[in-house]
C-alpha atoms as a PDB file:
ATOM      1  CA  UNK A   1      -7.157  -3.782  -3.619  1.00  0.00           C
ATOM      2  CA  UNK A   2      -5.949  -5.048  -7.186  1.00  0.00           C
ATOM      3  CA  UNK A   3      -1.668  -6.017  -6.933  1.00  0.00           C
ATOM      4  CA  UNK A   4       0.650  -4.773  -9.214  1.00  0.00           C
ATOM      5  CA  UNK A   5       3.151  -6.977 -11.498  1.00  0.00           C
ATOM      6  CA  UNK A   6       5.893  -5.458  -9.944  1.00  0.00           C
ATOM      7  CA  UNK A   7       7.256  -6.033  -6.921  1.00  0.00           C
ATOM      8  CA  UNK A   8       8.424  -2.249  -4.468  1.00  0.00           C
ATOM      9  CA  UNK A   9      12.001  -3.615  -5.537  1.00  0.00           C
ATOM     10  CA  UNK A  10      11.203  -3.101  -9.226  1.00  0.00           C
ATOM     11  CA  UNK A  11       9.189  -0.172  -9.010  1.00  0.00           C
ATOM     12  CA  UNK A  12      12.352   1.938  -6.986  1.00  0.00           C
ATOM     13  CA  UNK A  13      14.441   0.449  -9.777  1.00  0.00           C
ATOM     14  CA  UNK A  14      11.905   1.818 -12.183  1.00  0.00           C
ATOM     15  CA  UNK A  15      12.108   5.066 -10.037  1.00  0.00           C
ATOM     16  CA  UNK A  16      15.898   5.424  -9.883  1.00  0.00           C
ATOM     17  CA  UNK A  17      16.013   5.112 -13.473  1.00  0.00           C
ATOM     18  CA  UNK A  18      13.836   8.073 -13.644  1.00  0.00           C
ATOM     19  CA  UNK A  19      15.948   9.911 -11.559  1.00  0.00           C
ATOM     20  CA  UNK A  20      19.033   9.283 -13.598  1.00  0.00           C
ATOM     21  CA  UNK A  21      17.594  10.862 -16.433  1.00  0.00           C
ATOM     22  CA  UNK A  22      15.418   8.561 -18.081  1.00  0.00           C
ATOM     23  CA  UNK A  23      11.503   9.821 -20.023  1.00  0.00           C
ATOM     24  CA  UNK A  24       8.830   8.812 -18.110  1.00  0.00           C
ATOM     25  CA  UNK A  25       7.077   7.470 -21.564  1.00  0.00           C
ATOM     26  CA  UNK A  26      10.197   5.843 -22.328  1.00  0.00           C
ATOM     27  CA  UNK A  27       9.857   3.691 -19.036  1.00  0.00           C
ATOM     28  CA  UNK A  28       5.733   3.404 -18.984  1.00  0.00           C
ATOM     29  CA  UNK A  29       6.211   1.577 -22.884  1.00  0.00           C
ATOM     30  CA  UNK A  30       8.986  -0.582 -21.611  1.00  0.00           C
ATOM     31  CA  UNK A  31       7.684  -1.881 -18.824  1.00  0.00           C
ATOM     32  CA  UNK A  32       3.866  -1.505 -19.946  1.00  0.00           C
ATOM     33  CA  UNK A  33       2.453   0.371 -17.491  1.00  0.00           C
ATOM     34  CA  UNK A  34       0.158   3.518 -18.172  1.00  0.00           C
ATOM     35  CA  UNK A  35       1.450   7.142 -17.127  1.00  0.00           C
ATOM     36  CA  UNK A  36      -0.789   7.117 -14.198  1.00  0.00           C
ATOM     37  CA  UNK A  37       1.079   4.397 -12.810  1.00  0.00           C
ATOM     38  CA  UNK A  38       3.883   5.816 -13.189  1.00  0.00           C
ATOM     39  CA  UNK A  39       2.913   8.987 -10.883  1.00  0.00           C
ATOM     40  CA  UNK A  40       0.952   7.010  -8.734  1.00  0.00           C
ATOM     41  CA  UNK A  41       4.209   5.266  -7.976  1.00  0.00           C
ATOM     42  CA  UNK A  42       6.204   8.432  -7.351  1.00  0.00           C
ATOM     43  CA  UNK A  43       3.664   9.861  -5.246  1.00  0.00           C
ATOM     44  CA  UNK A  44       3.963   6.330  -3.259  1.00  0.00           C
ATOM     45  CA  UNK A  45       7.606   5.336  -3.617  1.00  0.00           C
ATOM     46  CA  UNK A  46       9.468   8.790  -4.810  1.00  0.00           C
ATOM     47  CA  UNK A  47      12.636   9.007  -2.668  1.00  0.00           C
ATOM     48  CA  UNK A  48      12.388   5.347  -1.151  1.00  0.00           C
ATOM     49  CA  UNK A  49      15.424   2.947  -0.766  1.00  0.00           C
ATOM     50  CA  UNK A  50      14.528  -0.978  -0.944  1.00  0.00           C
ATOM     51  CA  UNK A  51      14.792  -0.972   3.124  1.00  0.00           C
ATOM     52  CA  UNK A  52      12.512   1.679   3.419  1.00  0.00           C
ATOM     53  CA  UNK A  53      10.011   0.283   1.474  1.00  0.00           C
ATOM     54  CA  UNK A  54      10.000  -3.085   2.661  1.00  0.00           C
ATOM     55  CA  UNK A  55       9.297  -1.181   6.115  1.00  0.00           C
ATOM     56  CA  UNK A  56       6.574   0.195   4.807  1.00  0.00           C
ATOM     57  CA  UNK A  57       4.654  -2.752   3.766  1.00  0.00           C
ATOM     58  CA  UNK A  58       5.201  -4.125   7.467  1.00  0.00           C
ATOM     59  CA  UNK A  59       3.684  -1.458   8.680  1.00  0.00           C
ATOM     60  CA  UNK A  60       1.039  -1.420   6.372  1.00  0.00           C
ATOM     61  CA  UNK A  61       0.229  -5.215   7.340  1.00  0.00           C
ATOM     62  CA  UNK A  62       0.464  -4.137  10.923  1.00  0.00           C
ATOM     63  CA  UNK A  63      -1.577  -1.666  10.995  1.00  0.00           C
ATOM     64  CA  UNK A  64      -4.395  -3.434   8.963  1.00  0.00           C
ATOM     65  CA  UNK A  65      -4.181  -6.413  11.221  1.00  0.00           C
ATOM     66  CA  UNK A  66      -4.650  -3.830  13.698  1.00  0.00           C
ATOM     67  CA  UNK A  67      -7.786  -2.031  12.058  1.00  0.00           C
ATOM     68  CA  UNK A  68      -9.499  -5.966  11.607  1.00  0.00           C
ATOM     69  CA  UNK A  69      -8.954  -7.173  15.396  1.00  0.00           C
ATOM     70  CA  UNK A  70     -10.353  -3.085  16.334  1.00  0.00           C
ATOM     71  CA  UNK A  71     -13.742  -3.909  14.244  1.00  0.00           C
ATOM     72  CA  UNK A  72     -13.855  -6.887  15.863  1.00  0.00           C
ATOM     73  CA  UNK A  73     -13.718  -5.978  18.983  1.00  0.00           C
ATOM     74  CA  UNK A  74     -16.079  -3.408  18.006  1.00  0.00           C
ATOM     75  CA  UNK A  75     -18.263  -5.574  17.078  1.00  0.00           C
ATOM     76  CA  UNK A  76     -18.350  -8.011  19.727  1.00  0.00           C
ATOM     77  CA  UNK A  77     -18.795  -4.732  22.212  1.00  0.00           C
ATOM     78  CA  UNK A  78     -22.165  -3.762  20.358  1.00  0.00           C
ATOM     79  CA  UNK A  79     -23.127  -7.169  20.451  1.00  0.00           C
ATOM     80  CA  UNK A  80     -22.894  -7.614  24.702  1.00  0.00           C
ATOM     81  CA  UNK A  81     -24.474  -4.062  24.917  1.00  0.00           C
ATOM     82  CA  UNK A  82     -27.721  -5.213  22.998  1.00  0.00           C
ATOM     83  CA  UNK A  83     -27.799  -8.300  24.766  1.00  0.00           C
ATOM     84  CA  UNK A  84     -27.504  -6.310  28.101  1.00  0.00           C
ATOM     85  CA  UNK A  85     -30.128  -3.890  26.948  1.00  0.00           C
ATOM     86  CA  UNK A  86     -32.361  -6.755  25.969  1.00  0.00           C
ATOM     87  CA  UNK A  87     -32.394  -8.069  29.613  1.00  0.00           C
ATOM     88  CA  UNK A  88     -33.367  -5.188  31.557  1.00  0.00           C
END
């Protein structure tokens, strides 16, 4: 998955200002991002304090710790049951 330039801070910051009353074209030329972005971000972030956000990036590197050590156990299980199968 390809990282943005900006960091969640930035992009809430981006966000608020927005909010206040600020063109979404206006922002996407400042800050050179395209308007796709920009709504991709809302859809993401819309709403979001800092705290919030940083919450959900540990959760997202939770769970996809989580999701790695599942496929590996996964795989390790298929692995014993064709060794088993190949005994008998």
């Amino acid at each position: 998955m390809k990282r943005t330039r900006c960091k969640d801070e930035q992009i809430i910051g981006i966000l608020a200002a927005h909010e206040a009353g600020a063109k979404y074209a206006d922002l996407c030329r400042k800050h050179g991002m395209s308007e796709g972005t920009f709504y991709n971000w809302k859809a993401k972030f819309g709403g979001m304090t800092v705290s919030e956000a940083k919450r959900l990036k540990t959760l997202e590197d939770e769970n996809a710790k989580l999701k790695k050590l599942l496929a590996e156990q996964m795989l390790d299980l298929a692995a014993v049951k064709e060794l088993v199968s190949k005994r008998w």
